[in-house]
N, C-alpha and C. Protein backbone atom coordinates (compact mmCIF):
# COMPACT_ATOMS: atom_id res chain seq x y z
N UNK A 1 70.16 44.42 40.07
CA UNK A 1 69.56 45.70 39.81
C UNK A 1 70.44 46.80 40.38
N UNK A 2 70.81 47.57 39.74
CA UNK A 2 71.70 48.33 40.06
C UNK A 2 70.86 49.97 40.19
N UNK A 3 71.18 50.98 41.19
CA UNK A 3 70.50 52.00 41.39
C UNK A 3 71.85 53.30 41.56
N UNK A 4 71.38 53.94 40.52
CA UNK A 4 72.48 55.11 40.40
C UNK A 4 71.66 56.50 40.99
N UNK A 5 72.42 57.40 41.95
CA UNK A 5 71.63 58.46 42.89
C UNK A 5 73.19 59.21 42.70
N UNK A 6 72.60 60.61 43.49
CA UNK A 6 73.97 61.47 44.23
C UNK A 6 73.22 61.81 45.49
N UNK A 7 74.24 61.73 46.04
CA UNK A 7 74.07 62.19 47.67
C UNK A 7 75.34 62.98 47.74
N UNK A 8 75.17 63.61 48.86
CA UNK A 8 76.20 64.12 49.78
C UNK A 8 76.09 63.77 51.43
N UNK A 9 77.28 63.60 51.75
CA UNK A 9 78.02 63.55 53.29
C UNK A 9 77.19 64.63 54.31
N UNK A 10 76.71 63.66 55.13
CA UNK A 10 75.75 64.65 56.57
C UNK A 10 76.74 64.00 57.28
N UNK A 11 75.94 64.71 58.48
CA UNK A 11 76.69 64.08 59.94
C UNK A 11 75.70 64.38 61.34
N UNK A 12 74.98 63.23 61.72
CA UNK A 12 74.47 63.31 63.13
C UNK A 12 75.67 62.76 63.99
N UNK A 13 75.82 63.68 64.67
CA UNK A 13 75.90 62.88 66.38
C UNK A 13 77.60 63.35 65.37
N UNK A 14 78.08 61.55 66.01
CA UNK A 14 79.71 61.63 65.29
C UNK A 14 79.73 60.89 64.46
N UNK A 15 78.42 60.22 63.82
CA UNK A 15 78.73 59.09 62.69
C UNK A 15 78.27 60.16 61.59
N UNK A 16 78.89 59.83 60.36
CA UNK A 16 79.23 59.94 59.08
C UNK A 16 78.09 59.71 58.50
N UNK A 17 77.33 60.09 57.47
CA UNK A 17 76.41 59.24 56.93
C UNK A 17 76.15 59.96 55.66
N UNK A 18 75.29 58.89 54.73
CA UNK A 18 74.63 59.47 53.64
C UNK A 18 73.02 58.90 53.60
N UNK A 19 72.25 59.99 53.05
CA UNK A 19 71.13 60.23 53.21
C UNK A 19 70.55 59.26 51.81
N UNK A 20 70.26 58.30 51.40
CA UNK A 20 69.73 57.99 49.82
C UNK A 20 68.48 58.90 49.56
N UNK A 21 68.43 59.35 48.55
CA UNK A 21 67.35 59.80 47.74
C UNK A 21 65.93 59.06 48.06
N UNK A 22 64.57 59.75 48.52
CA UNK A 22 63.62 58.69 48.29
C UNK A 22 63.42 57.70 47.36
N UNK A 23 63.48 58.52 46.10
CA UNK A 23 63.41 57.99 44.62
C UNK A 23 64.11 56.68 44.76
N UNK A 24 65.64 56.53 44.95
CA UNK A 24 66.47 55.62 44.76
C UNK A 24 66.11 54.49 45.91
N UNK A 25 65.49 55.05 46.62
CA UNK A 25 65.35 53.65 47.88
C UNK A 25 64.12 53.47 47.74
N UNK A 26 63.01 53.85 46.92
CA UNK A 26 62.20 53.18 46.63
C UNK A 26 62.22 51.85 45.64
N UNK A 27 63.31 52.00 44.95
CA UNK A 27 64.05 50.96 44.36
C UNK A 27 64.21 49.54 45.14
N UNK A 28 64.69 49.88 46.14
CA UNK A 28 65.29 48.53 46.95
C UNK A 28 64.01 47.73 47.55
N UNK A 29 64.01 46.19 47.23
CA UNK A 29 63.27 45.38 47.29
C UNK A 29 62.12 45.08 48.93
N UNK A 30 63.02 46.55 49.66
CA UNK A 30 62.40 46.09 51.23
C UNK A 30 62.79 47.65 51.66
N UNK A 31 61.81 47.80 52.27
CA UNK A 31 61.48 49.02 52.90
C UNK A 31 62.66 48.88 54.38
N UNK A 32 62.66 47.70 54.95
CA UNK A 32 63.60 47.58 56.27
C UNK A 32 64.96 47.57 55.24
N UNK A 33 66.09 47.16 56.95
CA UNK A 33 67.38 47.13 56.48
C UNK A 33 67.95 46.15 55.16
N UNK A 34 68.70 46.41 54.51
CA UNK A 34 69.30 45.91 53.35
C UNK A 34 70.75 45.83 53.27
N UNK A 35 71.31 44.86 52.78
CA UNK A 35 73.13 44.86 52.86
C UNK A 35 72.86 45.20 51.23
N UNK A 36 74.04 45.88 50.93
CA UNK A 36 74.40 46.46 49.73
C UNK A 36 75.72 46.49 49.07
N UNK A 37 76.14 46.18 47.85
CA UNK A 37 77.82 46.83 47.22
C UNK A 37 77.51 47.89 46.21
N UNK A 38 78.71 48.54 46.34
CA UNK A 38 78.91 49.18 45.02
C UNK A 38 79.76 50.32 45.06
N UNK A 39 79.43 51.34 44.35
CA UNK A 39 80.77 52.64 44.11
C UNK A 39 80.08 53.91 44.68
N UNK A 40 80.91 54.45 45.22
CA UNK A 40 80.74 56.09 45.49
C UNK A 40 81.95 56.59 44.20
N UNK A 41 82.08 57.42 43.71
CA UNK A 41 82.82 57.83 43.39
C UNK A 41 83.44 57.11 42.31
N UNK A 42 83.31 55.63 41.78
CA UNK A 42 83.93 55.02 41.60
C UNK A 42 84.61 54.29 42.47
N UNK A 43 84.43 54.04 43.69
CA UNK A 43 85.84 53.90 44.93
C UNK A 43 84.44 52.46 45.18
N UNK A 44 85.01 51.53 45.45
CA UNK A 44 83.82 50.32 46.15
C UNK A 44 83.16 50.26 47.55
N UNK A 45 82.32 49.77 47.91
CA UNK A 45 82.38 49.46 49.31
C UNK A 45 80.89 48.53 49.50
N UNK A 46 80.88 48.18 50.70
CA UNK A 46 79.33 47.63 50.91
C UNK A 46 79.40 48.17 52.55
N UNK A 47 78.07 47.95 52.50
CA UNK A 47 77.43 48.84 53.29
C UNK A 47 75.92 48.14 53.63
N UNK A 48 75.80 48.15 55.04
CA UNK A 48 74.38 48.11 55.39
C UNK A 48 73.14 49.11 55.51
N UNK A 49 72.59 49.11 54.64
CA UNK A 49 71.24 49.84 54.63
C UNK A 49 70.69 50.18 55.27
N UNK A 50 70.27 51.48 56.14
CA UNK A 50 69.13 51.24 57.60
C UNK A 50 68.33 52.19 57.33
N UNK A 51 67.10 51.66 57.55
CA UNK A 51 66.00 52.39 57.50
C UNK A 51 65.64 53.37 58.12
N UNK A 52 65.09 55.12 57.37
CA UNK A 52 65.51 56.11 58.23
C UNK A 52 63.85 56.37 59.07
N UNK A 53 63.18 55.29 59.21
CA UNK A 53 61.78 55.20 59.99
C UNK A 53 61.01 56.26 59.01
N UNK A 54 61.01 56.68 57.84
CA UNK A 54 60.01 57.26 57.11
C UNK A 54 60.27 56.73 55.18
N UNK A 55 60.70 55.74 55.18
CA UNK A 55 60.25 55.07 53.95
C UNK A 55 61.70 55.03 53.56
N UNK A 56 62.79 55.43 53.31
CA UNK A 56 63.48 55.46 52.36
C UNK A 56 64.75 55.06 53.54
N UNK A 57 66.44 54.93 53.12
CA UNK A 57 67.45 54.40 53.56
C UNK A 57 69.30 55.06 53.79
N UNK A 58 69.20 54.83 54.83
CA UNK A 58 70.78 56.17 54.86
C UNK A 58 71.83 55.10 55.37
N UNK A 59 73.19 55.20 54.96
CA UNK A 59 74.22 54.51 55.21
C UNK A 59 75.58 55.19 55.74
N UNK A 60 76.37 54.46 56.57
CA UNK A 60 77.45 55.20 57.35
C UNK A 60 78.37 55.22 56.84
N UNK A 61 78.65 56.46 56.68
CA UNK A 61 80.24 55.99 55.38
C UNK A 61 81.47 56.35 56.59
N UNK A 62 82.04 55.44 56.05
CA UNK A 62 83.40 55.22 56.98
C UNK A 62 84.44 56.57 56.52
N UNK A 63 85.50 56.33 57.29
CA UNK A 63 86.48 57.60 57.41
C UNK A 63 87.35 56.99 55.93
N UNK A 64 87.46 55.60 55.68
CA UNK A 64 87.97 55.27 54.20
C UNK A 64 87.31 55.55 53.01
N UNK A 65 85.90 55.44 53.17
CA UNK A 65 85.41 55.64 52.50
C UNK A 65 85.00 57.41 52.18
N UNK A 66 85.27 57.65 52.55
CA UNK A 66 85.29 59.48 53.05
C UNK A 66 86.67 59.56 52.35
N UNK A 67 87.92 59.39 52.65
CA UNK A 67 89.21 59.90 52.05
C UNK A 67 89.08 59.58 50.78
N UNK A 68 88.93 57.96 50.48
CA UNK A 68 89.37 57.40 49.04
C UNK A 68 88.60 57.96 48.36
N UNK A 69 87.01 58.47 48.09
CA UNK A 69 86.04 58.83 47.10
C UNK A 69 85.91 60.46 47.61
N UNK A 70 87.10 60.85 48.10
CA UNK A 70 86.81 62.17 48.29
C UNK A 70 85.25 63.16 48.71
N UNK A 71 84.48 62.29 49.82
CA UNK A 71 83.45 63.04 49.78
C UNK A 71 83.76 63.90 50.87
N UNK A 72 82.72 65.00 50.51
CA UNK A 72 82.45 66.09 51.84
C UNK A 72 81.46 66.75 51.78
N UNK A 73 80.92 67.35 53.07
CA UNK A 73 79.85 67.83 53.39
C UNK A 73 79.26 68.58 52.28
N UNK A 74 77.75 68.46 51.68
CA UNK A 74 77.16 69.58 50.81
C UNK A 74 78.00 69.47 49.22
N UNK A 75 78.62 68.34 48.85
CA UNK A 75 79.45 68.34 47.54
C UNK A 75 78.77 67.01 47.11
N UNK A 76 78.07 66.87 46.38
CA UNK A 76 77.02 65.81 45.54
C UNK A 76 78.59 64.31 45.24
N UNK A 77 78.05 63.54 45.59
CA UNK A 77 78.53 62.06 45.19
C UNK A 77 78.08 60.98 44.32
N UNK A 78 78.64 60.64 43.62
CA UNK A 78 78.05 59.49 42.56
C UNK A 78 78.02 58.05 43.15
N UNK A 79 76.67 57.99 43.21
CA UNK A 79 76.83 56.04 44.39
C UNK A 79 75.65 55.29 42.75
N UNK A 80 76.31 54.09 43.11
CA UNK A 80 75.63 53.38 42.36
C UNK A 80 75.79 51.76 43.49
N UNK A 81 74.54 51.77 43.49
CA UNK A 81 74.56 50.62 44.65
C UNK A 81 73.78 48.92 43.96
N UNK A 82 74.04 47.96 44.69
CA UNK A 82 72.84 47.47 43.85
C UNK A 82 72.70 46.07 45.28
N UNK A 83 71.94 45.82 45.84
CA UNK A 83 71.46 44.73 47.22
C UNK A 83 72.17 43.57 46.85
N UNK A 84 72.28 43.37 47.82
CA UNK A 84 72.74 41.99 47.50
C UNK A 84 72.16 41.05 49.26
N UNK A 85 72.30 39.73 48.76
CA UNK A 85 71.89 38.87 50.02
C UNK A 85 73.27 38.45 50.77
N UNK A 86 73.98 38.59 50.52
CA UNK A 86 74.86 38.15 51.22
C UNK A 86 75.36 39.36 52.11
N UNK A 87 74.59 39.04 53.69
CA UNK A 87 74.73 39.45 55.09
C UNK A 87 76.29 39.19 55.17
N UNK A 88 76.88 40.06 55.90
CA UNK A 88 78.17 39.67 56.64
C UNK A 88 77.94 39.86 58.28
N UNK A 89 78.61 38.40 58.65
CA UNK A 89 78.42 38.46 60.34
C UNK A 89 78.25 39.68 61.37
N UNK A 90 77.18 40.17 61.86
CA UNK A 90 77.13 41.00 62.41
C UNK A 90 78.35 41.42 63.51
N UNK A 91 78.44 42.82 63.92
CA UNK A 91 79.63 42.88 65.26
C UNK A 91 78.83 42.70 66.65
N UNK A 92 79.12 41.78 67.27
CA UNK A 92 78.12 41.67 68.88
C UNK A 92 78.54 42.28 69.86
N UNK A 93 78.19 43.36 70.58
CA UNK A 93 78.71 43.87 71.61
C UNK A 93 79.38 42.76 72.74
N UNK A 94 80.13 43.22 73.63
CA UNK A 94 80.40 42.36 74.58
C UNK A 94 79.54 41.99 75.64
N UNK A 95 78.69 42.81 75.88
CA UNK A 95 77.64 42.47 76.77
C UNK A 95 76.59 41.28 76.76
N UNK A 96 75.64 41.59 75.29
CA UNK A 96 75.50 40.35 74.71
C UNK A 96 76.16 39.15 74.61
N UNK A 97 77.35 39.39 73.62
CA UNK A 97 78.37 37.82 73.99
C UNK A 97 78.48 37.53 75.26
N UNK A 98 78.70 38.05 76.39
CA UNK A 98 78.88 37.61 77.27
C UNK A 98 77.44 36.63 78.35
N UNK A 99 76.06 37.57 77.93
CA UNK A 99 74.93 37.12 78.09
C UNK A 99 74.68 35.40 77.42
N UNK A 100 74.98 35.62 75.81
CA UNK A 100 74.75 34.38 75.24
C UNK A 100 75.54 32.98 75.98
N UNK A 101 77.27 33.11 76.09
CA UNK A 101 77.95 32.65 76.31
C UNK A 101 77.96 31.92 78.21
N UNK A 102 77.19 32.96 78.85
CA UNK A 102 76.78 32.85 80.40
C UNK A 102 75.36 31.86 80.42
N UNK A 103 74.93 31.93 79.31
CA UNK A 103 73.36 30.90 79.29
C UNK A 103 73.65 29.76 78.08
N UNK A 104 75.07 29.23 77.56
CA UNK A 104 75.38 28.37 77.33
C UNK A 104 74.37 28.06 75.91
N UNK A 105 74.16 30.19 75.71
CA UNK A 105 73.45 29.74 74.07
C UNK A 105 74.43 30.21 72.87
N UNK A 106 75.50 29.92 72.96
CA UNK A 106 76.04 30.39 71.35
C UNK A 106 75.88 29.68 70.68
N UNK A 107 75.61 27.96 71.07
CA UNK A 107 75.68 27.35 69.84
C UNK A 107 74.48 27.41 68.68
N UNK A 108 73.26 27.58 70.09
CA UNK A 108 71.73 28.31 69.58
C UNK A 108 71.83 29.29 68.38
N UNK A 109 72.77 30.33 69.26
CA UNK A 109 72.71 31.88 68.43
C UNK A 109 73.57 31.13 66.79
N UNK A 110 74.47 30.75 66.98
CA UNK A 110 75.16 30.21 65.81
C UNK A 110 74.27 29.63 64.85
N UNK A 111 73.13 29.01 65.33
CA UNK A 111 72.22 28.04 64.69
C UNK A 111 71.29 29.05 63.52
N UNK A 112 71.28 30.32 64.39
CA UNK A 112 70.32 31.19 63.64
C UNK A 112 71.22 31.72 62.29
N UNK A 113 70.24 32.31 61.23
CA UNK A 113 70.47 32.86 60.06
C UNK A 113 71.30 33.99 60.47
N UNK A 114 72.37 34.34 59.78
CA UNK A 114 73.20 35.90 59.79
C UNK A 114 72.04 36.81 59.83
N UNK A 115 70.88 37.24 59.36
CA UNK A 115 69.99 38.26 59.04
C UNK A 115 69.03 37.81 60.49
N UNK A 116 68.83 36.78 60.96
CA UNK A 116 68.20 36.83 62.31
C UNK A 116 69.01 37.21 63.47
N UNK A 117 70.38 36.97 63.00
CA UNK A 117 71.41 37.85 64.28
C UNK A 117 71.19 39.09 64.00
N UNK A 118 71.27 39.78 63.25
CA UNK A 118 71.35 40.81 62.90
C UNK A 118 70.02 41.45 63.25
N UNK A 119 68.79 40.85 63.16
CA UNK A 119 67.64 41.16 63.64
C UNK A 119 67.54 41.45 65.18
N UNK A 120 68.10 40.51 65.68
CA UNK A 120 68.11 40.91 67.31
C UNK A 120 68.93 41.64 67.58
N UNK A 121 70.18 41.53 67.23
CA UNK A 121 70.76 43.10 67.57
C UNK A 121 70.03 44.35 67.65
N UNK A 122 69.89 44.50 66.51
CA UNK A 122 68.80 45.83 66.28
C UNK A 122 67.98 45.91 67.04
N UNK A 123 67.08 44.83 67.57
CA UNK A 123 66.42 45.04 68.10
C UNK A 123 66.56 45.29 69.55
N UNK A 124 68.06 44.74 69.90
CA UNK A 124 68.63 44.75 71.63
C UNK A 124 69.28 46.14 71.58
N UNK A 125 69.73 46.73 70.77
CA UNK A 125 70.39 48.08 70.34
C UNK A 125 69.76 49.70 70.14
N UNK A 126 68.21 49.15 69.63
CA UNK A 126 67.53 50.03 69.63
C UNK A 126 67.12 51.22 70.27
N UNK A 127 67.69 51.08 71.95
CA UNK A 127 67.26 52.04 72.85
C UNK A 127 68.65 52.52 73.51
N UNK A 128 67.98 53.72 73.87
CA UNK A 128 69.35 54.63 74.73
C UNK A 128 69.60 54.17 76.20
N UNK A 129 68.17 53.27 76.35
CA UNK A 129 67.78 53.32 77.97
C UNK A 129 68.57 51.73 78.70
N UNK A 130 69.57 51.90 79.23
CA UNK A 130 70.19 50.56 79.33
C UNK A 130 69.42 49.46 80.16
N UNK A 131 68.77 50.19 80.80
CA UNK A 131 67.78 49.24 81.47
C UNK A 131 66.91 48.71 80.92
N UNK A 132 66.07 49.23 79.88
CA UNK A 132 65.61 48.29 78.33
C UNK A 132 66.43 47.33 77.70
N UNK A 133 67.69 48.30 77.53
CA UNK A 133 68.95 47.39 76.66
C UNK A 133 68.91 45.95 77.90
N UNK A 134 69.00 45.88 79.02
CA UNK A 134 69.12 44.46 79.63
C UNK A 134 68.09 44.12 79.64
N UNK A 135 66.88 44.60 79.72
CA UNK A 135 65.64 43.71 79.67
C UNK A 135 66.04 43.15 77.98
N UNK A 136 65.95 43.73 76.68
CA UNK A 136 65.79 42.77 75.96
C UNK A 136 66.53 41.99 75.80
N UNK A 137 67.87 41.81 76.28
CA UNK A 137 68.77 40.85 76.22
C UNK A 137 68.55 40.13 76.98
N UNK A 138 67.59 39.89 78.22
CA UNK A 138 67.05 38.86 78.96
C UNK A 138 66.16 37.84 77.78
N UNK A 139 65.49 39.18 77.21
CA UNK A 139 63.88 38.64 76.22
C UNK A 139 64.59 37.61 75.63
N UNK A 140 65.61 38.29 74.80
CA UNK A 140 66.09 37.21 73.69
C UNK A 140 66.87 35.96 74.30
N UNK A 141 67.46 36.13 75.31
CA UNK A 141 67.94 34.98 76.12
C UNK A 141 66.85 33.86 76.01
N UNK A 142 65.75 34.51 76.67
CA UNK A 142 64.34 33.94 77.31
C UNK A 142 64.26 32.81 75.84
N UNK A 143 63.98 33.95 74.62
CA UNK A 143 63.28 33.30 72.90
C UNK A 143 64.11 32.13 72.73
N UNK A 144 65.27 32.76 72.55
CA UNK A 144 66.05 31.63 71.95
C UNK A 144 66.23 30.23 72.87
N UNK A 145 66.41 30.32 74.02
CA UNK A 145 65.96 29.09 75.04
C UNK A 145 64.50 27.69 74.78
N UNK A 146 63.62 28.66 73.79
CA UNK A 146 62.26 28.21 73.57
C UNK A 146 62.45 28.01 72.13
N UNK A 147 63.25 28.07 71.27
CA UNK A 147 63.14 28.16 69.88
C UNK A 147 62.52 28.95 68.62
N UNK A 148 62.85 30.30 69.61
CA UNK A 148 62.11 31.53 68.57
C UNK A 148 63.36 31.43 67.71
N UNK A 149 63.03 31.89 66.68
CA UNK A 149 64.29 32.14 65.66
C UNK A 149 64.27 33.82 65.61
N UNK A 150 63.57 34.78 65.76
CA UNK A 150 63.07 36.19 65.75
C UNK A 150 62.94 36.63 66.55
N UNK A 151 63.13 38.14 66.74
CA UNK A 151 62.49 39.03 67.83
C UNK A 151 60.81 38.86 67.43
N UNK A 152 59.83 39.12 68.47
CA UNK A 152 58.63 38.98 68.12
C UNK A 152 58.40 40.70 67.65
N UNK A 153 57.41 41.30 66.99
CA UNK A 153 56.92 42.48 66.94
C UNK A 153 57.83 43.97 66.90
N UNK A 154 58.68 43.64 65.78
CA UNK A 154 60.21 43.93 65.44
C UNK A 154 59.46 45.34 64.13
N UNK A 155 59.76 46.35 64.35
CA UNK A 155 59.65 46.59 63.11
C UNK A 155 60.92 47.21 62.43
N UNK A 156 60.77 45.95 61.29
CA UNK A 156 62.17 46.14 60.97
C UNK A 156 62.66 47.87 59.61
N UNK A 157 61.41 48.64 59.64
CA UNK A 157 61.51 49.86 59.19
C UNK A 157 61.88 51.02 59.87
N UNK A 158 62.02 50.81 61.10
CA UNK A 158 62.36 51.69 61.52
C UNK A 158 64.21 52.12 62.09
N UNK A 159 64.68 53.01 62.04
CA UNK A 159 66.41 53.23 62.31
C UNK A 159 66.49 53.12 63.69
N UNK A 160 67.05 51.80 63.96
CA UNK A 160 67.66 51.55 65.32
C UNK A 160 68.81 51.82 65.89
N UNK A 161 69.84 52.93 65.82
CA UNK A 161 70.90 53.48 66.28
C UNK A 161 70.30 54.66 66.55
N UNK A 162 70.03 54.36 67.73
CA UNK A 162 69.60 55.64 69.21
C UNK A 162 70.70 56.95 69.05
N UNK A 163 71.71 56.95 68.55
CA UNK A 163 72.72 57.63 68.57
C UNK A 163 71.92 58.74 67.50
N UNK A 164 71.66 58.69 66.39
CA UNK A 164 71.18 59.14 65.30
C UNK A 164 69.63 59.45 65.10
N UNK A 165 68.80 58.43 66.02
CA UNK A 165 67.30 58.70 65.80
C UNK A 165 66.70 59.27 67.21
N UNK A 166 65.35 59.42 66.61
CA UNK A 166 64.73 59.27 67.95
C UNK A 166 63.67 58.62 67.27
N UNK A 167 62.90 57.76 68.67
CA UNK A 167 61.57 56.98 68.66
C UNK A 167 61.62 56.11 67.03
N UNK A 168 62.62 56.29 66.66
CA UNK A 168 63.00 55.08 65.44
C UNK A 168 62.67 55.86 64.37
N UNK A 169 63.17 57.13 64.38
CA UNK A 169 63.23 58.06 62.89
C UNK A 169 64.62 58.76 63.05
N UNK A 170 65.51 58.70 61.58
CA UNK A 170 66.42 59.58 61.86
C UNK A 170 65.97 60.73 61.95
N UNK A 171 67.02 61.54 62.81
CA UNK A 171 67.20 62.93 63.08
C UNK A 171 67.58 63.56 61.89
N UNK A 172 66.52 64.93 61.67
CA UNK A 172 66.77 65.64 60.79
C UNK A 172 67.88 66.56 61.17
């Protein structure tokens, strides 16, 4: 299913982003995060989906993706996107790796689905407050020790890059 929108180039904080249309992300099969391909401009890319905590989905466009499809601030872009399931390995901070790797769980974490790594990230990532950030990286230490495959009570609609939101809504 393919979903054709225009957006234009915002910018919170220092990340890059584009805003999707409600319309067009009412399209996509899940209100939470989504991996995605397709064209800006004609130019390709994929991209992870994140939910902007009020229904609909905004994505970070890279500094390549910015030169090659020529976008810029307030100048409408042609995206045609369409979901796809195929997750690519999440990036793990070092802190985490180093947590997993110190409790002799990578082979655990390995065991889990790409989209359940990706779930706990988000969910260990979610806050500004680092002293949260180590409590849940204890939590998930704790889960995965017991055979949770999930964060418990996750909601996966809401935008978890603290950088950009607050209380799990992007910043207008």
């Amino acid at each position: 299913m393919s979903i054709r929108f225009e957006a234009s180039l915002s910018n919170i904080a220092a990340i890059n982003l584009i805003k999707m249309p409600q319309s067009a992300s009412e399209l996509l099969p899940s209100r939470g995060m989504m991996m995605a391909e397709g064209t800006v401009n004609g130019i390709p890319f994929t991209a992870p989906l994140e939910p902007d905590g009020r229904g609909s989905h905004w994505f970070e466009a890279s500094h390549a993706m910015i030169k090659e499809a020529g976008l810029k601030a307030g100048k409408p872009a042609a995206f045609d996107i369409t979901p796809t399931i195929d997750w690519p390995e999440p990036e793990i901070s070092p802190d985490i790796l180093d947590a997993l790797r110190k409790s002799n769980l990578m082979p655990r974490w390995d065991s889990l689905t790409v989209k359940a790594r990706w779930d706990w990230l988000r969910w260990i990532r979610a806050t500004k407050n680092l002293a949260t950030r180590q409590k849940r990286i204890d939590v998930t230490l704790s889960k995965l020790q017991v055979g949770d495959n999930n964060p418990c009570c996750f909601d996966r609609t809401r935008c978890t890059i603290p950088e950009v939101s607050k209380s799990g809504v992007l910043i207008d």
